[in-house]
C-alpha atoms as a PDB file:
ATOM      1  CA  UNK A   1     -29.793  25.346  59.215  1.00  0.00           C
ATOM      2  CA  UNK A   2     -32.196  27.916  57.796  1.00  0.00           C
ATOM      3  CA  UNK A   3     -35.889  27.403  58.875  1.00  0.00           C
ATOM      4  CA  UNK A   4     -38.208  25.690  56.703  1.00  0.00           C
ATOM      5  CA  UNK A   5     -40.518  27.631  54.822  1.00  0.00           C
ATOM      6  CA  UNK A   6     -44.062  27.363  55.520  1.00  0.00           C
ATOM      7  CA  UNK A   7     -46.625  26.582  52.234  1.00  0.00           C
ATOM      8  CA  UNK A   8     -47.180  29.988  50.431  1.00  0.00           C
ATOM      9  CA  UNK A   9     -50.954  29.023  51.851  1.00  0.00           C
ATOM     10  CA  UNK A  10     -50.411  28.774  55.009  1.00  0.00           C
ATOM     11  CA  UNK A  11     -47.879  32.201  54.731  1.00  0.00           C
ATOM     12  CA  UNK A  12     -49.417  35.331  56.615  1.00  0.00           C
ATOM     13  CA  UNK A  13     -48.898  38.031  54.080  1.00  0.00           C
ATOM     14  CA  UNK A  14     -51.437  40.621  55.292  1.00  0.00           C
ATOM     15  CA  UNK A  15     -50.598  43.211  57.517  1.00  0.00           C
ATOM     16  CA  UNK A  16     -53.049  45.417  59.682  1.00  0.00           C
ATOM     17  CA  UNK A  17     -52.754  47.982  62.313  1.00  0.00           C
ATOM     18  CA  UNK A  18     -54.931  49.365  64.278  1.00  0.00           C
ATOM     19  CA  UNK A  19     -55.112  51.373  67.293  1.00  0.00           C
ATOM     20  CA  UNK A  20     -55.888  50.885  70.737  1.00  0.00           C
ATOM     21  CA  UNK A  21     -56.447  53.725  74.061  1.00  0.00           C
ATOM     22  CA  UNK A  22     -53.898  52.993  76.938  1.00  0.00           C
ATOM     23  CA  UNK A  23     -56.961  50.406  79.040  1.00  0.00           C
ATOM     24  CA  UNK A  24     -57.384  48.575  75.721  1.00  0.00           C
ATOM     25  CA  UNK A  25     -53.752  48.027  75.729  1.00  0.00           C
ATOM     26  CA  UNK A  26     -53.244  47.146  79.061  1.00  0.00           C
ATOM     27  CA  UNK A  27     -56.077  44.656  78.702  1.00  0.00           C
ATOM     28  CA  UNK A  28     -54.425  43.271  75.521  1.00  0.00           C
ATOM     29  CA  UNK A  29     -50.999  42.731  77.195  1.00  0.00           C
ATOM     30  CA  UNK A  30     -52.762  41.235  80.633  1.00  0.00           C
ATOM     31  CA  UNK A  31     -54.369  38.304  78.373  1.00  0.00           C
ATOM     32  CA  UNK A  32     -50.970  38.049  76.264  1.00  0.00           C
ATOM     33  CA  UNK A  33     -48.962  37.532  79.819  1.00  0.00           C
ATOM     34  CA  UNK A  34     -51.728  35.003  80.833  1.00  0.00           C
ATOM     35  CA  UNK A  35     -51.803  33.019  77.631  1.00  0.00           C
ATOM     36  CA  UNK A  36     -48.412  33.021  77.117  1.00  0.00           C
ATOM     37  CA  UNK A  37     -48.001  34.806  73.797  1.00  0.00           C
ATOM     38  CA  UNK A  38     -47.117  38.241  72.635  1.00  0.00           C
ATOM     39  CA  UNK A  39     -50.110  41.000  72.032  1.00  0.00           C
ATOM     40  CA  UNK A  40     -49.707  40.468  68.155  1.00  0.00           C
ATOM     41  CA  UNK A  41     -50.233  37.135  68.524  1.00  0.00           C
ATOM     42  CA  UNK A  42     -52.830  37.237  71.010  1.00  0.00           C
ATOM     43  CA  UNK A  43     -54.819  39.882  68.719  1.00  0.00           C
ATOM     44  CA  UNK A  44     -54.213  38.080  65.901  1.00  0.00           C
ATOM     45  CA  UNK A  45     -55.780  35.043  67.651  1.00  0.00           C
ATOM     46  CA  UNK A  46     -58.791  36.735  68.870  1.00  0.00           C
ATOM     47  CA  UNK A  47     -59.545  38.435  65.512  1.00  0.00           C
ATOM     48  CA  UNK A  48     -59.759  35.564  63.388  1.00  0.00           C
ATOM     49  CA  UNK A  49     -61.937  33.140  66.019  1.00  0.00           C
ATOM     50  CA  UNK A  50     -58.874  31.257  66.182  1.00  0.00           C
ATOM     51  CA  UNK A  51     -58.448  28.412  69.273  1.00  0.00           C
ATOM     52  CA  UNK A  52     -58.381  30.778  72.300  1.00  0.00           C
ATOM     53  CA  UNK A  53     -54.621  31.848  73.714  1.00  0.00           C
ATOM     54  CA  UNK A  54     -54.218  30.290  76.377  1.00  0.00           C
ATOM     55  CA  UNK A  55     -55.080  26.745  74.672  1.00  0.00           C
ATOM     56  CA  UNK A  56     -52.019  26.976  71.889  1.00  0.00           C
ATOM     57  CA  UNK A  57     -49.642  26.965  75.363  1.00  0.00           C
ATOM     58  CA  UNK A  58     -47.883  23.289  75.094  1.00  0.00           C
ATOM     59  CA  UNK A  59     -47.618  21.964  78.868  1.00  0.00           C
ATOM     60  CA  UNK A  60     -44.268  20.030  79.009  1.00  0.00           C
ATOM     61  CA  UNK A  61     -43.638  17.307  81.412  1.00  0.00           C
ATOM     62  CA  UNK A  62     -41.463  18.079  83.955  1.00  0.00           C
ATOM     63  CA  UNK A  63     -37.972  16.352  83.371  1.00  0.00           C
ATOM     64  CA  UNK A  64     -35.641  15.211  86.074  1.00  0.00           C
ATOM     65  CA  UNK A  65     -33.216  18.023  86.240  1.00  0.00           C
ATOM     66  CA  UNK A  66     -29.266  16.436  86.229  1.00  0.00           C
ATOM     67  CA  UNK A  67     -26.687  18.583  88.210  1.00  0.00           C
ATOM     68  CA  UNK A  68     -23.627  19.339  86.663  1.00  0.00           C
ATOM     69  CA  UNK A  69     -20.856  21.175  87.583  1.00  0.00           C
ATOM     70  CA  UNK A  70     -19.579  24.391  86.397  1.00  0.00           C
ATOM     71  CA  UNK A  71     -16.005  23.094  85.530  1.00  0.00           C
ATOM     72  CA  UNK A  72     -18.229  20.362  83.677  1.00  0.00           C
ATOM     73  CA  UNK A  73     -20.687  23.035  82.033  1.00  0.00           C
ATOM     74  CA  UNK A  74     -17.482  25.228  80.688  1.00  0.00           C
ATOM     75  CA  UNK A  75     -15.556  22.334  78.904  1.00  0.00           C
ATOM     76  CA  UNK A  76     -18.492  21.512  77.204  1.00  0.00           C
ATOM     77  CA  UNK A  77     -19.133  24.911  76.478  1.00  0.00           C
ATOM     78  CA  UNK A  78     -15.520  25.140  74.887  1.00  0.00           C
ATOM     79  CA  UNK A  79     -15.938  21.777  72.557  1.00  0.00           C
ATOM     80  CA  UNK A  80     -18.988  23.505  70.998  1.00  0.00           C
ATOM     81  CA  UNK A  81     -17.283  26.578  70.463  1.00  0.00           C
ATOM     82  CA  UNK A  82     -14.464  24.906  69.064  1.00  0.00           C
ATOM     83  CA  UNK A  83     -16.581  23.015  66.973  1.00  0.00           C
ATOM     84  CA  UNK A  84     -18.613  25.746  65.431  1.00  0.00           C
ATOM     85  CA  UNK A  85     -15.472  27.806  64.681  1.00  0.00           C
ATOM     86  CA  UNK A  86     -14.184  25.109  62.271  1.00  0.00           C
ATOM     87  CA  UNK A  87     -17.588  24.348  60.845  1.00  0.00           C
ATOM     88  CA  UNK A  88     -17.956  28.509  59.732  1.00  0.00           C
ATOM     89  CA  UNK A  89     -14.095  28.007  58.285  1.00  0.00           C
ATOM     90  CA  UNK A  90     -15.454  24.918  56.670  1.00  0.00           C
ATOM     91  CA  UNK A  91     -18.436  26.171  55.088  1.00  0.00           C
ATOM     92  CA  UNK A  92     -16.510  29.593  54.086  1.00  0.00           C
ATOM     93  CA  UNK A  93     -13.600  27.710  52.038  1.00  0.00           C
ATOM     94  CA  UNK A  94     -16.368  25.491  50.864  1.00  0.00           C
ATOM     95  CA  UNK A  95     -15.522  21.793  52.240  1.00  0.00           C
ATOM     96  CA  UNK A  96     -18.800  21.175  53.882  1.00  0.00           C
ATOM     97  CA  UNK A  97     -18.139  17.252  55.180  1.00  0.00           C
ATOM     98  CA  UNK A  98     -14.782  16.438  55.507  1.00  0.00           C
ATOM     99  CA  UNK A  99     -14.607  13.166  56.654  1.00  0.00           C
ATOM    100  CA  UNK A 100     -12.286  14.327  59.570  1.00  0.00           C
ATOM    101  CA  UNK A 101     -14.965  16.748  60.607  1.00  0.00           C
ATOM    102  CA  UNK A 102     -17.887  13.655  60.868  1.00  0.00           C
ATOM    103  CA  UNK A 103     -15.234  11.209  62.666  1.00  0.00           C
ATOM    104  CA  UNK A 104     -14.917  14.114  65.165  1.00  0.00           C
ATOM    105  CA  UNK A 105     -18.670  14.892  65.781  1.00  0.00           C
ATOM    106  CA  UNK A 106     -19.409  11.285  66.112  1.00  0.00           C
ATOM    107  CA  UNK A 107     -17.064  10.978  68.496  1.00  0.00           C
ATOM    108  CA  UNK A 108     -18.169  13.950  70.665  1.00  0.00           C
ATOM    109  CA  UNK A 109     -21.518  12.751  70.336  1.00  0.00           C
ATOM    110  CA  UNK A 110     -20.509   9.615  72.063  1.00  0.00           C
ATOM    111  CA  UNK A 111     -18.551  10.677  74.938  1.00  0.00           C
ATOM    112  CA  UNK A 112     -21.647  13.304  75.722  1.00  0.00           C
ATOM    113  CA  UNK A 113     -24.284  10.149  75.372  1.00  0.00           C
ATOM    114  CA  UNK A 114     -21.713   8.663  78.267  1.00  0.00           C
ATOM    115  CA  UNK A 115     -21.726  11.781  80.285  1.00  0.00           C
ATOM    116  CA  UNK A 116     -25.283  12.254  80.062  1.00  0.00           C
ATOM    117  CA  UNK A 117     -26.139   8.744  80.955  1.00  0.00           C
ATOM    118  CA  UNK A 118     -23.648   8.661  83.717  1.00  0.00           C
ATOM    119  CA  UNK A 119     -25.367  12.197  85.236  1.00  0.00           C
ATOM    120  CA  UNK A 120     -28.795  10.642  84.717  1.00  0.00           C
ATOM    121  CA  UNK A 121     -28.358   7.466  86.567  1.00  0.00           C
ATOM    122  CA  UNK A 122     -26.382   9.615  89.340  1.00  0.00           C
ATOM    123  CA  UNK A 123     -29.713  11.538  89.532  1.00  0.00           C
END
């Protein structure tokens, strides 16, 4: 699924470059690796009086971290594989929602609720 298009107000359209000497650089990329963003963004930010960089970082919570093993890890890996392949063969013949196809994810989506469940409360 295609990302969703921001409001053609709220599109940045404008492009400017500018240049900097090596320290002015260096400085830019130290505050970018602080903050968390990238130097354009980090310019960008302290150009237009925007909220400083390091306050747009979003703290998450620490979650519990479930161990699973690597035989576990690969047959999951393999289901979603399999799964995208026949979606792209799906979408290139044109049947988009064969009712096979939602029976299928459903159930995958069920035993994966039961593994993840089972891993959490083993946690």
């Amino acid at each position: 699924m295609a990302r969703p298009k921001k409001p053609t107000d709220e599109a940045r359209r404008h492009i400017i470059t500018f240049r900097l000497t090596n320290a002015e650089m260096d400085q830019l990329e130290k505050e970018s690796v602080a903050s968390g963003t990238v130097p354009n963004e980090c310019a960008r930010l302290k150009t237009t009086g925007g909220p400083a960089p390091g306050a747009r970082k979003k703290v998450r919570a620490e979650r519990p971290r479930l161990e699973v093993s690597f035989d576990l890890r690969q047959e999951l890996r393999r289901v979603g594989v399999n799964m995208n392949q026949i979606a792209r063969r799906l979408n290139m013949i044109g049947e988009h929602e064969p009712a096979e196809l939602v029976s299928a994810t459903r159930r995958v989506d069920e035993i994966l609720a039961k593994i993840l469940t089972g891993l959490a409360a083993g946690a």
